[in-house]
PDB file of N, CA and C in Angstrom:
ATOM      1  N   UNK A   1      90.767 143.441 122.375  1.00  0.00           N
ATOM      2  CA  UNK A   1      91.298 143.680 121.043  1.00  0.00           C
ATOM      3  C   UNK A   1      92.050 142.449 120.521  1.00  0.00           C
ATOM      4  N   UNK A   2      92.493 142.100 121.449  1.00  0.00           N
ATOM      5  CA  UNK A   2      94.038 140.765 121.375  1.00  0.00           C
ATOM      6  C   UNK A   2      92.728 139.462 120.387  1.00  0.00           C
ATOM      7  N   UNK A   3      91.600 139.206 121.150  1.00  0.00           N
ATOM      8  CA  UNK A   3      90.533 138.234 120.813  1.00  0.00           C
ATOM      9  C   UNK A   3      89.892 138.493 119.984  1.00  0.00           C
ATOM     10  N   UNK A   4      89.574 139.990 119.043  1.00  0.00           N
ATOM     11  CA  UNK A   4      88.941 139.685 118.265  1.00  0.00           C
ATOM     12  C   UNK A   4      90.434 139.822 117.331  1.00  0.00           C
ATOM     13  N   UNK A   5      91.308 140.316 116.719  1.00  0.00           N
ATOM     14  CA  UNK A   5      92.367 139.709 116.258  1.00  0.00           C
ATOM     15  C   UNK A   5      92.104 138.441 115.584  1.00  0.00           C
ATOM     16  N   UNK A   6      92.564 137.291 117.203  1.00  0.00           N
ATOM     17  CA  UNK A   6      92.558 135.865 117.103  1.00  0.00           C
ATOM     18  C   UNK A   6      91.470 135.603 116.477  1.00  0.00           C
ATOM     19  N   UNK A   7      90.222 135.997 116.804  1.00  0.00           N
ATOM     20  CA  UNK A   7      89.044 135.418 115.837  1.00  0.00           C
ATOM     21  C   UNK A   7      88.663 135.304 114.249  1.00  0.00           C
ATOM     22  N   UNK A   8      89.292 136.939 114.100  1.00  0.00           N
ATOM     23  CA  UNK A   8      89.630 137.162 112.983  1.00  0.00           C
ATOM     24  C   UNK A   8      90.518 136.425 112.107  1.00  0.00           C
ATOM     25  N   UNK A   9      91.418 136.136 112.784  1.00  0.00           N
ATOM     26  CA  UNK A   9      92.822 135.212 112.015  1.00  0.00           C
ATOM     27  C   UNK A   9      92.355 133.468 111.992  1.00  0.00           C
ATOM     28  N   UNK A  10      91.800 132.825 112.783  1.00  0.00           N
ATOM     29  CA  UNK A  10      91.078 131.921 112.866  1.00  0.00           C
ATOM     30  C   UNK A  10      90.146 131.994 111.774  1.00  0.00           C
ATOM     31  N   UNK A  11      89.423 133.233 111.638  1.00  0.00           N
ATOM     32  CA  UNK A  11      88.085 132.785 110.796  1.00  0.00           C
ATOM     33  C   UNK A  11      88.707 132.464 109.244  1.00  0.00           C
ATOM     34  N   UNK A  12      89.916 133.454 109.153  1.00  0.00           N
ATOM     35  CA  UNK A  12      90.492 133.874 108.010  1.00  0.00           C
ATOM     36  C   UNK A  12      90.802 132.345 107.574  1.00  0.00           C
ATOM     37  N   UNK A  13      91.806 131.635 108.461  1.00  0.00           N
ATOM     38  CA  UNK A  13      92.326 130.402 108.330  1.00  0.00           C
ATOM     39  C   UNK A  13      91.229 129.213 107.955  1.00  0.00           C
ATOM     40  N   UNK A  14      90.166 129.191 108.480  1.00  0.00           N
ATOM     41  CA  UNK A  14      89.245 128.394 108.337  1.00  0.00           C
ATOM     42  C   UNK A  14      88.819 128.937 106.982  1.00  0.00           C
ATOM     43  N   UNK A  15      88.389 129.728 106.413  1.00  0.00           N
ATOM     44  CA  UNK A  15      87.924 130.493 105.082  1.00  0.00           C
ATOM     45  C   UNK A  15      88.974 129.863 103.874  1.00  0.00           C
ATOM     46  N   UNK A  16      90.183 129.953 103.717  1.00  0.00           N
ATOM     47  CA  UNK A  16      91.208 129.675 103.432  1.00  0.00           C
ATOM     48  C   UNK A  16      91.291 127.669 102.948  1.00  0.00           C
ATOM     49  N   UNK A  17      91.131 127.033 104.269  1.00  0.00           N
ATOM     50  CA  UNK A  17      91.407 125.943 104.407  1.00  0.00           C
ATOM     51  C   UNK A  17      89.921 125.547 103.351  1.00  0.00           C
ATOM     52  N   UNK A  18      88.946 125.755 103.867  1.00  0.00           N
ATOM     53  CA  UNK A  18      87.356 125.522 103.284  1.00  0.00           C
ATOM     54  C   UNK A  18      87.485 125.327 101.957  1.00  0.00           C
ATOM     55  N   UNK A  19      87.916 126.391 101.623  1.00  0.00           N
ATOM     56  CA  UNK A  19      87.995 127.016 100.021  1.00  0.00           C
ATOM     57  C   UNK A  19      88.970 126.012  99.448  1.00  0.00           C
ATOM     58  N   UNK A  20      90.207 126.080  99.878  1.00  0.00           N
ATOM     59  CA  UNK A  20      90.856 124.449  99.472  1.00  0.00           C
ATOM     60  C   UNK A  20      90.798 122.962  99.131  1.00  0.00           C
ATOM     61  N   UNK A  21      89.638 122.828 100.435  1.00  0.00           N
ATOM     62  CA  UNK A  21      89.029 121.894 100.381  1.00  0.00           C
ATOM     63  C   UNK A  21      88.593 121.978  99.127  1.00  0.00           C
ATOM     64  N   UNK A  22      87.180 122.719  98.929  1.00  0.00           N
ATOM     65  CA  UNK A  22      86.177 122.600  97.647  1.00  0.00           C
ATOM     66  C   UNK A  22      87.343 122.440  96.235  1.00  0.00           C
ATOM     67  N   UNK A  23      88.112 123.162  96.198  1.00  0.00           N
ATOM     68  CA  UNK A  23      89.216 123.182  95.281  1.00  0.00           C
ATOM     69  C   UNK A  23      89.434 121.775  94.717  1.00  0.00           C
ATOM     70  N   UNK A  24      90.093 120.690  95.867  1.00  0.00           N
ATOM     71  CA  UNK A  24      90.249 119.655  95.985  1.00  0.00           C
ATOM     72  C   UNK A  24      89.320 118.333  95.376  1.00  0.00           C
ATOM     73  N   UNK A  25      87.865 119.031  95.805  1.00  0.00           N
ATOM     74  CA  UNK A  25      86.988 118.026  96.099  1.00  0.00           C
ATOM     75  C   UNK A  25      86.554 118.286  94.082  1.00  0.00           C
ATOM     76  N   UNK A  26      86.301 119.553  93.558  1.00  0.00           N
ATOM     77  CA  UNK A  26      86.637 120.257  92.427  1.00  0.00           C
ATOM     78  C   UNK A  26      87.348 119.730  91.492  1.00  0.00           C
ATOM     79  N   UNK A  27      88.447 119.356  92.039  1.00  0.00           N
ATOM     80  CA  UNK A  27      89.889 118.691  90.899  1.00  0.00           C
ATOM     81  C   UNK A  27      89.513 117.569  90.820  1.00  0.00           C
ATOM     82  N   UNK A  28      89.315 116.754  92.383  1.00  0.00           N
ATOM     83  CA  UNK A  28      88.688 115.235  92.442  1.00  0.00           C
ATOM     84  C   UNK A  28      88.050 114.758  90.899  1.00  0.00           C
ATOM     85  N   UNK A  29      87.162 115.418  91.373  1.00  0.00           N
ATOM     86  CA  UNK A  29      85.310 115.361  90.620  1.00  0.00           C
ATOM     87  C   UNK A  29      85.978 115.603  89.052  1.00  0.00           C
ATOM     88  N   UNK A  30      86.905 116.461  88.655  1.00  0.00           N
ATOM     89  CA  UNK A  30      87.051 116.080  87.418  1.00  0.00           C
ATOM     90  C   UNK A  30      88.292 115.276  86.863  1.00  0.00           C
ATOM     91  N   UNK A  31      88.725 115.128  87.502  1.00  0.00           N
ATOM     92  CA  UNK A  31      89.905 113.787  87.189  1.00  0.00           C
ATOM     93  C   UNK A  31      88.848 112.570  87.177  1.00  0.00           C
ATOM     94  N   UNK A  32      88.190 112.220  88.289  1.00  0.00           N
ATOM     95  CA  UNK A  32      87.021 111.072  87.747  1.00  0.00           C
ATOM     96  C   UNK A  32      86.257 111.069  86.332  1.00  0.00           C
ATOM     97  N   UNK A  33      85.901 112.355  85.913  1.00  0.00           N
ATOM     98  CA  UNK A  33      85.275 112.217  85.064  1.00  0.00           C
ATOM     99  C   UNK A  33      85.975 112.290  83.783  1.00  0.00           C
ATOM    100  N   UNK A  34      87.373 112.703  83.980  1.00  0.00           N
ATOM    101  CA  UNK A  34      87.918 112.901  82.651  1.00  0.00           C
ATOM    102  C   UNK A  34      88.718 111.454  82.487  1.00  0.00           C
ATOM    103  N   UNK A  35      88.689 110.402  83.219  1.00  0.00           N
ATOM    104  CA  UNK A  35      89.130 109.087  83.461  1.00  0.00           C
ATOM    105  C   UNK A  35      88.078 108.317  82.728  1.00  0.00           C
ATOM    106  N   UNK A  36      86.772 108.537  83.354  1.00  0.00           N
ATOM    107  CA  UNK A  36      85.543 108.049  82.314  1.00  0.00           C
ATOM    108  C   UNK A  36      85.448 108.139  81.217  1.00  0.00           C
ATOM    109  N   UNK A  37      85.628 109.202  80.830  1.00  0.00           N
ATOM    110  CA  UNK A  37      85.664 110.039  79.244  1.00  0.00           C
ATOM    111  C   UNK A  37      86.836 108.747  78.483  1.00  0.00           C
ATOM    112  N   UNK A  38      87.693 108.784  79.357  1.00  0.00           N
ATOM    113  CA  UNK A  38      88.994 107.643  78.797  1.00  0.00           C
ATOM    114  C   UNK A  38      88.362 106.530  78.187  1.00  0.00           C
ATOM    115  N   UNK A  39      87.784 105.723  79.430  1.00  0.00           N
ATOM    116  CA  UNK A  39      87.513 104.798  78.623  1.00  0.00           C
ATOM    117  C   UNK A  39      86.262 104.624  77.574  1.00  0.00           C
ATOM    118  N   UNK A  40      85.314 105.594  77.814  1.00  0.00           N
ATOM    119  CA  UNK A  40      84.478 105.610  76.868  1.00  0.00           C
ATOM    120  C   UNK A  40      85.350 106.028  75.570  1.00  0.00           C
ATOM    121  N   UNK A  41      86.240 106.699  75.457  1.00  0.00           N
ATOM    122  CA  UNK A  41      87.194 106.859  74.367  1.00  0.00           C
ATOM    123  C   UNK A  41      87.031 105.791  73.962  1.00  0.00           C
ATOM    124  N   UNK A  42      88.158 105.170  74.522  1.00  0.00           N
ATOM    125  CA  UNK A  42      88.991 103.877  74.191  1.00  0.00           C
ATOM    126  C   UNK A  42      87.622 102.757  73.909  1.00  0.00           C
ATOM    127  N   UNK A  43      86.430 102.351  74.396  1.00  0.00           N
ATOM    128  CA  UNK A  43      85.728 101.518  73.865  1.00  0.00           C
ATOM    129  C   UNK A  43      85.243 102.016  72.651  1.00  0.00           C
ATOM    130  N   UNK A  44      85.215 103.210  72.181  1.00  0.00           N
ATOM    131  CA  UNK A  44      84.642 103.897  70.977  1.00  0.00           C
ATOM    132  C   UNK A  44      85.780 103.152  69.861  1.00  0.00           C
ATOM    133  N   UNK A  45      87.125 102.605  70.169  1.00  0.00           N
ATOM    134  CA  UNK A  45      88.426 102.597  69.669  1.00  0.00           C
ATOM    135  C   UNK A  45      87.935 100.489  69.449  1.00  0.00           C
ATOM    136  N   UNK A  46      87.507 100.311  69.911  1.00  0.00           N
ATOM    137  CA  UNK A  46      87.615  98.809  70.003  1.00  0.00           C
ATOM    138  C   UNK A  46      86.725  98.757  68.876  1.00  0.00           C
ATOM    139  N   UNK A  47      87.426  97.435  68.672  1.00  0.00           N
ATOM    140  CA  UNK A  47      86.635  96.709  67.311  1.00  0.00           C
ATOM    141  C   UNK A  47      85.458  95.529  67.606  1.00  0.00           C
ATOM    142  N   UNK A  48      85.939  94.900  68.550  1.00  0.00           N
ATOM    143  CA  UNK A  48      84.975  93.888  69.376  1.00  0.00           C
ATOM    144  C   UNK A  48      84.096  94.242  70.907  1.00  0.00           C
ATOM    145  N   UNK A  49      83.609  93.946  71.057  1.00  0.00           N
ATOM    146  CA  UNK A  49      82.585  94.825  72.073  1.00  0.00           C
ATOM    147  C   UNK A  49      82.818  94.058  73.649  1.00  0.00           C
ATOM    148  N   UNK A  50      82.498  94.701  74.699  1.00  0.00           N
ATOM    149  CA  UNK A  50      83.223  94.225  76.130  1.00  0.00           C
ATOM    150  C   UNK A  50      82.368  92.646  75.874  1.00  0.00           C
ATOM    151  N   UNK A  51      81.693  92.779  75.791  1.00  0.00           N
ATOM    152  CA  UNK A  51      80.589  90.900  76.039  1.00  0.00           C
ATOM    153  C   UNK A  51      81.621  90.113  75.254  1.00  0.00           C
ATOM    154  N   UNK A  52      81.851  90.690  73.936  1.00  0.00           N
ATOM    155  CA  UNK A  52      83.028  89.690  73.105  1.00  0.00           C
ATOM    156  C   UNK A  52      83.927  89.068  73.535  1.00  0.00           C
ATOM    157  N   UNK A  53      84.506  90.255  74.250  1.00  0.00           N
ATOM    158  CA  UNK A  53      85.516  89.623  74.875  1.00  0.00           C
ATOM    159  C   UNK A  53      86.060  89.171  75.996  1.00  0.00           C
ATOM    160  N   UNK A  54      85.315  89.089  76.746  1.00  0.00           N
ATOM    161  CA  UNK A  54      84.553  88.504  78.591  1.00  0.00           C
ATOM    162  C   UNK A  54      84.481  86.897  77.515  1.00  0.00           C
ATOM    163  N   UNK A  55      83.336  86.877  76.601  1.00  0.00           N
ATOM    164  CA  UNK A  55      83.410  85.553  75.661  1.00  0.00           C
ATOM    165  C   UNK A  55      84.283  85.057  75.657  1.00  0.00           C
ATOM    166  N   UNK A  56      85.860  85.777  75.365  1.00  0.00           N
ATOM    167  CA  UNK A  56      86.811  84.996  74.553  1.00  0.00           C
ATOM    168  C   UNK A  56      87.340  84.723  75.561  1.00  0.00           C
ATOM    169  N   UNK A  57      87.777  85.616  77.081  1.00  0.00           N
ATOM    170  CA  UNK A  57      88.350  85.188  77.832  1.00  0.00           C
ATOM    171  C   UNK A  57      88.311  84.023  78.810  1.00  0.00           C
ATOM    172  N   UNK A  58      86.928  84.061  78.953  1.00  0.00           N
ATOM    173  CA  UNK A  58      86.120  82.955  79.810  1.00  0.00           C
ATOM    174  C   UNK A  58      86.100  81.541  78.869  1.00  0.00           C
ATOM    175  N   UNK A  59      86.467  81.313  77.701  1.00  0.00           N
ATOM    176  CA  UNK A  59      86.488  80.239  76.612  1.00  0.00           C
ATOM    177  C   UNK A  59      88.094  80.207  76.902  1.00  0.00           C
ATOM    178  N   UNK A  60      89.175  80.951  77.284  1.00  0.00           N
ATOM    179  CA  UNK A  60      90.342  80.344  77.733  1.00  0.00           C
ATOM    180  C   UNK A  60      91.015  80.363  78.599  1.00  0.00           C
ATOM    181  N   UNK A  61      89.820  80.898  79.759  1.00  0.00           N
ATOM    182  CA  UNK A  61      89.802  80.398  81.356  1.00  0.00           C
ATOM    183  C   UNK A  61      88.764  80.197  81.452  1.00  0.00           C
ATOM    184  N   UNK A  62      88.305  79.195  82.332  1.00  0.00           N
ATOM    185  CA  UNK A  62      86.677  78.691  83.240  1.00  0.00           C
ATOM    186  C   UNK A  62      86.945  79.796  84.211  1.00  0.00           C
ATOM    187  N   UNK A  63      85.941  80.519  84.998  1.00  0.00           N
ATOM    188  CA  UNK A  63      85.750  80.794  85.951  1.00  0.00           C
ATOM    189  C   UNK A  63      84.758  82.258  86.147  1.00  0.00           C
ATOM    190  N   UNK A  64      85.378  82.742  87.332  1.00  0.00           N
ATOM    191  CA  UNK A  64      84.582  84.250  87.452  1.00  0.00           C
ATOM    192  C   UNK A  64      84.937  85.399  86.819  1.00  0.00           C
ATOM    193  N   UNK A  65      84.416  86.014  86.780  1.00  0.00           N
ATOM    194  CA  UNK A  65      85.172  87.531  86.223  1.00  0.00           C
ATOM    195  C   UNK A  65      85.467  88.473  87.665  1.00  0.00           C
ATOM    196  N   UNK A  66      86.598  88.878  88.083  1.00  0.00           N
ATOM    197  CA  UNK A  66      86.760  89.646  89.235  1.00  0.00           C
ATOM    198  C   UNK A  66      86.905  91.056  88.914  1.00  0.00           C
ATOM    199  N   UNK A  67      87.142  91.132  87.666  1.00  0.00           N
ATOM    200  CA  UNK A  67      87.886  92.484  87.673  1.00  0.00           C
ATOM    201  C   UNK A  67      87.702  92.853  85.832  1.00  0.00           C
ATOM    202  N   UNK A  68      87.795  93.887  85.368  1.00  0.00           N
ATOM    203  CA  UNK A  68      88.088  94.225  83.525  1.00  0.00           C
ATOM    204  C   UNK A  68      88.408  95.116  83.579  1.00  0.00           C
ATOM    205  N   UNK A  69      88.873  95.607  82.209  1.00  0.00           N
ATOM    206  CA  UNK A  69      89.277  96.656  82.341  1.00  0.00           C
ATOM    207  C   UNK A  69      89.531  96.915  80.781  1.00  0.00           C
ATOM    208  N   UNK A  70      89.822  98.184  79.735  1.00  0.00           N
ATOM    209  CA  UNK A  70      90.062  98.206  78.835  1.00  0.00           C
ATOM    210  C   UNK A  70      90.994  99.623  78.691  1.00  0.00           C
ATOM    211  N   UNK A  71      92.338  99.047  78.206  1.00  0.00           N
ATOM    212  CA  UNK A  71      93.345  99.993  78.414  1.00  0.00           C
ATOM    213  C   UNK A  71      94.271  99.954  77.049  1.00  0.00           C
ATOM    214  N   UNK A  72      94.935 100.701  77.038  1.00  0.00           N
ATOM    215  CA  UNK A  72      96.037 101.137  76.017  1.00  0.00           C
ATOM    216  C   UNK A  72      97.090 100.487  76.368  1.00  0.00           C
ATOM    217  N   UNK A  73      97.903  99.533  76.002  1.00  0.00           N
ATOM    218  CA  UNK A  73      99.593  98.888  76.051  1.00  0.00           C
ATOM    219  C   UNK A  73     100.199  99.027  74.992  1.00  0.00           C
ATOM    220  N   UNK A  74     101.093  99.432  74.970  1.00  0.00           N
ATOM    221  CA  UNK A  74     102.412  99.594  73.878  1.00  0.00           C
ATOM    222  C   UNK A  74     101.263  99.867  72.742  1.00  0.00           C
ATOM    223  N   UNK A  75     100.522 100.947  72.262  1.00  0.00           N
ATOM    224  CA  UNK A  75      99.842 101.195  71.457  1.00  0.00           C
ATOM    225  C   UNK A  75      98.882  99.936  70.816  1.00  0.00           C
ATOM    226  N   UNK A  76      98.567  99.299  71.779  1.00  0.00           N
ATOM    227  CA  UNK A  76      97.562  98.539  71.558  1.00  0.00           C
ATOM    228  C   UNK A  76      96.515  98.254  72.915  1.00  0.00           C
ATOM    229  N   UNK A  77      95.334  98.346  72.089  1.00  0.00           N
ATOM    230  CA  UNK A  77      93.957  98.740  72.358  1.00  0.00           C
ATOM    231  C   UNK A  77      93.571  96.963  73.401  1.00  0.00           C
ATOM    232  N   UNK A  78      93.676  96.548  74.504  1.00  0.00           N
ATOM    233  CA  UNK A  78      93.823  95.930  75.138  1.00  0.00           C
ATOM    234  C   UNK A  78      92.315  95.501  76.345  1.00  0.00           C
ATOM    235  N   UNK A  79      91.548  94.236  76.311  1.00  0.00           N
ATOM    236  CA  UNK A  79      90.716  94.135  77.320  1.00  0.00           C
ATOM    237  C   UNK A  79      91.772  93.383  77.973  1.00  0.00           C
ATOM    238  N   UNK A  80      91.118  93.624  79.827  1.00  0.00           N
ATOM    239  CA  UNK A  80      92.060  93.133  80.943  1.00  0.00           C
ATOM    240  C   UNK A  80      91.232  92.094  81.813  1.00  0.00           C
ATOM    241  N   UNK A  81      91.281  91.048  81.828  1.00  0.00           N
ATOM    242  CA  UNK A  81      90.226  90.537  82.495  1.00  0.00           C
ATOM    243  C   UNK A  81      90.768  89.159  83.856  1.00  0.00           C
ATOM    244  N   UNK A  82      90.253  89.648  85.099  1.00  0.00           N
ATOM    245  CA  UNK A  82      91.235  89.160  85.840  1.00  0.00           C
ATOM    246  C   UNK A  82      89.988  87.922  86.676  1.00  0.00           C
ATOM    247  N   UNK A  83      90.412  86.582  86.342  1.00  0.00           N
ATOM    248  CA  UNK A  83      88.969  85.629  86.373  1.00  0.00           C
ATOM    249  C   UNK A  83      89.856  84.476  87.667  1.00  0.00           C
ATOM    250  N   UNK A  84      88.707  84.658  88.364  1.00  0.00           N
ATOM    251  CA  UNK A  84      89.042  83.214  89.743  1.00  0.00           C
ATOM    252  C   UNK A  84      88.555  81.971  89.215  1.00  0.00           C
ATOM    253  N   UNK A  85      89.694  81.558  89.309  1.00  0.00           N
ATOM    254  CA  UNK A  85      89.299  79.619  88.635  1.00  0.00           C
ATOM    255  C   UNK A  85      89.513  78.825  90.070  1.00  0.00           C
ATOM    256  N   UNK A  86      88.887  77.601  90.387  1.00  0.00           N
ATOM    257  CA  UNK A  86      89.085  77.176  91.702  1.00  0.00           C
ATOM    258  C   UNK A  86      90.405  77.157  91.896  1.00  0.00           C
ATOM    259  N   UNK A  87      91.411  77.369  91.448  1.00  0.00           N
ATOM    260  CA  UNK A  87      92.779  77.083  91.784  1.00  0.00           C
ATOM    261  C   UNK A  87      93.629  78.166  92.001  1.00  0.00           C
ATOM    262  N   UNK A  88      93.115  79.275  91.640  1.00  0.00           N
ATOM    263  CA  UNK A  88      94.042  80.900  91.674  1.00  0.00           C
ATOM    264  C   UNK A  88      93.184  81.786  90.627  1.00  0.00           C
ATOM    265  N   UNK A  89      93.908  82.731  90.235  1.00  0.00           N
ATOM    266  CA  UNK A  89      93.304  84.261  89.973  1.00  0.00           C
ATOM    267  C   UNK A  89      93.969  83.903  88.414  1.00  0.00           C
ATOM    268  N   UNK A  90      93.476  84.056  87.524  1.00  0.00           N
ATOM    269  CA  UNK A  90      94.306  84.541  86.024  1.00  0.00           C
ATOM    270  C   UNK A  90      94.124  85.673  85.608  1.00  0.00           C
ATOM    271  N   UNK A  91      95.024  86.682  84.435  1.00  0.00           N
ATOM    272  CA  UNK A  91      94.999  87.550  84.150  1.00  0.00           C
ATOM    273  C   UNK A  91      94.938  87.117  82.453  1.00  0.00           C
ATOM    274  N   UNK A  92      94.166  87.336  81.990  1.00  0.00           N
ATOM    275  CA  UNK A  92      93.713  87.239  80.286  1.00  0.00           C
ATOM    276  C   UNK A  92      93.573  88.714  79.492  1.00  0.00           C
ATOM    277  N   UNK A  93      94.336  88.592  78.495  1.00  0.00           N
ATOM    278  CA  UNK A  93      94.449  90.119  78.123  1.00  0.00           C
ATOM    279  C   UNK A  93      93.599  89.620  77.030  1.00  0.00           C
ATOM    280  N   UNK A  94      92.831  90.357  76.024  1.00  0.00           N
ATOM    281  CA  UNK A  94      92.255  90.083  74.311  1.00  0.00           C
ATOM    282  C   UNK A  94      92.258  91.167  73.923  1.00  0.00           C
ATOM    283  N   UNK A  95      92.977  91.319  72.577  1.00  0.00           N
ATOM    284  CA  UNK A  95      93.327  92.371  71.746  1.00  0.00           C
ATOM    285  C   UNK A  95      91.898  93.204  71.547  1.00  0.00           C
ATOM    286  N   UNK A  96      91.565  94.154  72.019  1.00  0.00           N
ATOM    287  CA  UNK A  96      90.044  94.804  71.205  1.00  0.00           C
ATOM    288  C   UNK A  96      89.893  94.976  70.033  1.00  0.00           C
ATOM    289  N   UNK A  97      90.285  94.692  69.086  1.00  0.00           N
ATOM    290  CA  UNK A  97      90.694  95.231  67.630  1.00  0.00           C
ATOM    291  C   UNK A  97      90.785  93.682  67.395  1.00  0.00           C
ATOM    292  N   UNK A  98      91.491  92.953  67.276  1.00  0.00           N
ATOM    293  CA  UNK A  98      91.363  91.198  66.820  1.00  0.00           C
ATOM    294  C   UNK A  98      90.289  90.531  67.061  1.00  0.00           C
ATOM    295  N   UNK A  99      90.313  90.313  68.516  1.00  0.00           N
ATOM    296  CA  UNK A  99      89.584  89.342  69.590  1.00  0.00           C
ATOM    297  C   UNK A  99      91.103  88.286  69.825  1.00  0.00           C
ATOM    298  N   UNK A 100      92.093  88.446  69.475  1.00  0.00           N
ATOM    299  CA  UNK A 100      93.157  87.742  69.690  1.00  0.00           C
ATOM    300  C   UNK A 100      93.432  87.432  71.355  1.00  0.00           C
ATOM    301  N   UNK A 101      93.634  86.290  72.294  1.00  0.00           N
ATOM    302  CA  UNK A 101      94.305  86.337  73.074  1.00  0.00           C
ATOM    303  C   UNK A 101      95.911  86.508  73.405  1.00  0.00           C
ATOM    304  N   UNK A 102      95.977  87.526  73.398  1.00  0.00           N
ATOM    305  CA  UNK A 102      97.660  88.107  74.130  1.00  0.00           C
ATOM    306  C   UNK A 102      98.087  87.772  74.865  1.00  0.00           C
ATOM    307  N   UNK A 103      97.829  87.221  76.160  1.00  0.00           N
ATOM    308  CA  UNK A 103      98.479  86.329  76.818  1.00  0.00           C
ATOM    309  C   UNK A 103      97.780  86.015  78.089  1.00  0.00           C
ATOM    310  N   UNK A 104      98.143  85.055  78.807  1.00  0.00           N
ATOM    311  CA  UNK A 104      97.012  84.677  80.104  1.00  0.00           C
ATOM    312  C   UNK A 104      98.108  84.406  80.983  1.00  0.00           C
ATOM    313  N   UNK A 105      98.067  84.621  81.960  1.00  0.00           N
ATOM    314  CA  UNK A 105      98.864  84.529  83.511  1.00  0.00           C
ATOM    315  C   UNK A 105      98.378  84.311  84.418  1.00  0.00           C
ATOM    316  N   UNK A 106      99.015  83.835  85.577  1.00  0.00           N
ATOM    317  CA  UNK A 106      98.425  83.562  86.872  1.00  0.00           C
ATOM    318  C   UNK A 106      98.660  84.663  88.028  1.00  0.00           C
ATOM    319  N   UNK A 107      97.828  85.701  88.614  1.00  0.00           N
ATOM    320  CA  UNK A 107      98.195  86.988  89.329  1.00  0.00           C
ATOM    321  C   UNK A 107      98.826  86.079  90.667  1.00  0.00           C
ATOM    322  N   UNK A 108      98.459  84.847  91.185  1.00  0.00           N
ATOM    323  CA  UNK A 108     100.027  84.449  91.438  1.00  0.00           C
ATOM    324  C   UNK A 108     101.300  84.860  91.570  1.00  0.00           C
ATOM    325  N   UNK A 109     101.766  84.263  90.169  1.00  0.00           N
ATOM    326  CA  UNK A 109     102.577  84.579  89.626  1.00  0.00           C
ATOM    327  C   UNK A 109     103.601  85.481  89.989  1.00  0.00           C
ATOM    328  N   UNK A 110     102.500  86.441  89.469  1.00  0.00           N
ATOM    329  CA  UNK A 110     102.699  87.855  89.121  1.00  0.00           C
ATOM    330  C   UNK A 110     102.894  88.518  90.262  1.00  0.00           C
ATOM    331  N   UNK A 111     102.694  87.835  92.225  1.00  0.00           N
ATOM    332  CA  UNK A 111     102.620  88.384  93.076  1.00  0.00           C
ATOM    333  C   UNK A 111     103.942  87.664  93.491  1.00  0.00           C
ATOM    334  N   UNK A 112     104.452  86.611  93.244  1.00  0.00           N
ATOM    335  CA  UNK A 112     105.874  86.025  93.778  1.00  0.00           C
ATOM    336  C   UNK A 112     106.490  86.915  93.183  1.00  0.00           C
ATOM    337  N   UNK A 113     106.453  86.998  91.966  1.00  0.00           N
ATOM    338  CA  UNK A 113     107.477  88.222  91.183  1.00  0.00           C
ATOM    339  C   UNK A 113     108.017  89.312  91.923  1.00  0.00           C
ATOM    340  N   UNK A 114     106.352  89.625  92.610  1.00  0.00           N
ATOM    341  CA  UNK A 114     106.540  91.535  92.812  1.00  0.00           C
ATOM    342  C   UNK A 114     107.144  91.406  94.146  1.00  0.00           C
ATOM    343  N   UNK A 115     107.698  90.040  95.032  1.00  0.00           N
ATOM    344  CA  UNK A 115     107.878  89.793  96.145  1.00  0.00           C
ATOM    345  C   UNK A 115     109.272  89.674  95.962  1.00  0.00           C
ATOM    346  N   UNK A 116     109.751  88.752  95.029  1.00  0.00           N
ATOM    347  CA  UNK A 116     110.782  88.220  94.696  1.00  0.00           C
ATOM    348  C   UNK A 116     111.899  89.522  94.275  1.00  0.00           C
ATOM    349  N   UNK A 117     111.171  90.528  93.597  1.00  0.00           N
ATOM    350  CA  UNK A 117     111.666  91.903  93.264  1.00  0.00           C
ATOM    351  C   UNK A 117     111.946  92.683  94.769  1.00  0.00           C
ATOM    352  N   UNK A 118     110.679  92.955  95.619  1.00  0.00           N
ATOM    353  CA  UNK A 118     111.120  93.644  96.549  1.00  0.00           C
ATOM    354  C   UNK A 118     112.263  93.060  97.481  1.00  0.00           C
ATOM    355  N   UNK A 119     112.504  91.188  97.663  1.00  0.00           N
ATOM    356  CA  UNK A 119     113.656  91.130  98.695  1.00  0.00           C
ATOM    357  C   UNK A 119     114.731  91.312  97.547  1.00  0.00           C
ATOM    358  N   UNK A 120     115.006  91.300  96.862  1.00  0.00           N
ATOM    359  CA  UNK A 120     116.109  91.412  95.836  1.00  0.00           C
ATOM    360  C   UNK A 120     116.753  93.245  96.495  1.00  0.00           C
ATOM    361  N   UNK A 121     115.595  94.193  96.532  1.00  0.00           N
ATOM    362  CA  UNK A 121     116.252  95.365  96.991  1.00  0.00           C
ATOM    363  C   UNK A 121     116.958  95.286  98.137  1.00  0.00           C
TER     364      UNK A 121
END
């Protein structure tokens, strides 16, 4: 009696956990897709098109493209484009709506910073 009990409570637990899982895997699957939806938003929102502005960025850095991205900052409609030049990594933002460059940095930089911040704590 004692064992089928335990089996029972086992199966229950496994049934339980399973179902969670899928839950999980469920929520996953649409947070990805409602992330997609984002940026297809947001390129629907741009005035200049991703090639444009890969154009503009690569005309005020030489190099690769590692990374893009097209995001919302302080209510502006923003490409992110993070390009390896033989010398380090830059970060080139271009307004989607202008083609304006907003500003260019070295992720460098931007990594002494985040270093320089953590021994400061």
């Amino acid at each position: 009696m004692f064992k089928i009990r335990l089996m029972i409570t086992i199966g229950i637990v496994l049934a339980v956990a399973g179902g969670g899982l899928i839950v999980t895997q469920t929520e996953l699957g649409e947070e990805v897709f409602a992330s997609e939806k984002s940026q297809s938003e947001l390129a629907k929102q741009a005035d200049i098109s991703e090639s444009k502005a890969k154009e503009i960025a690569t005309n005020e850095v030489s190099g690769e493209i590692m990374e893009q991205e097209l995001e919302e900052e302080d209510n502006t409609l923003v490409y992110e484009f993070e390009i390896k030049t033989d010398k380090d990594t830059k970060e080139v933002e271009v307004d989607a709506k202008s083609g304006e460059v907003l500003s260019t940095s070295s992720e460098d930089d931007d990594e002494e910073d985040d270093n320089e911040e953590s021994s400061e704590k």
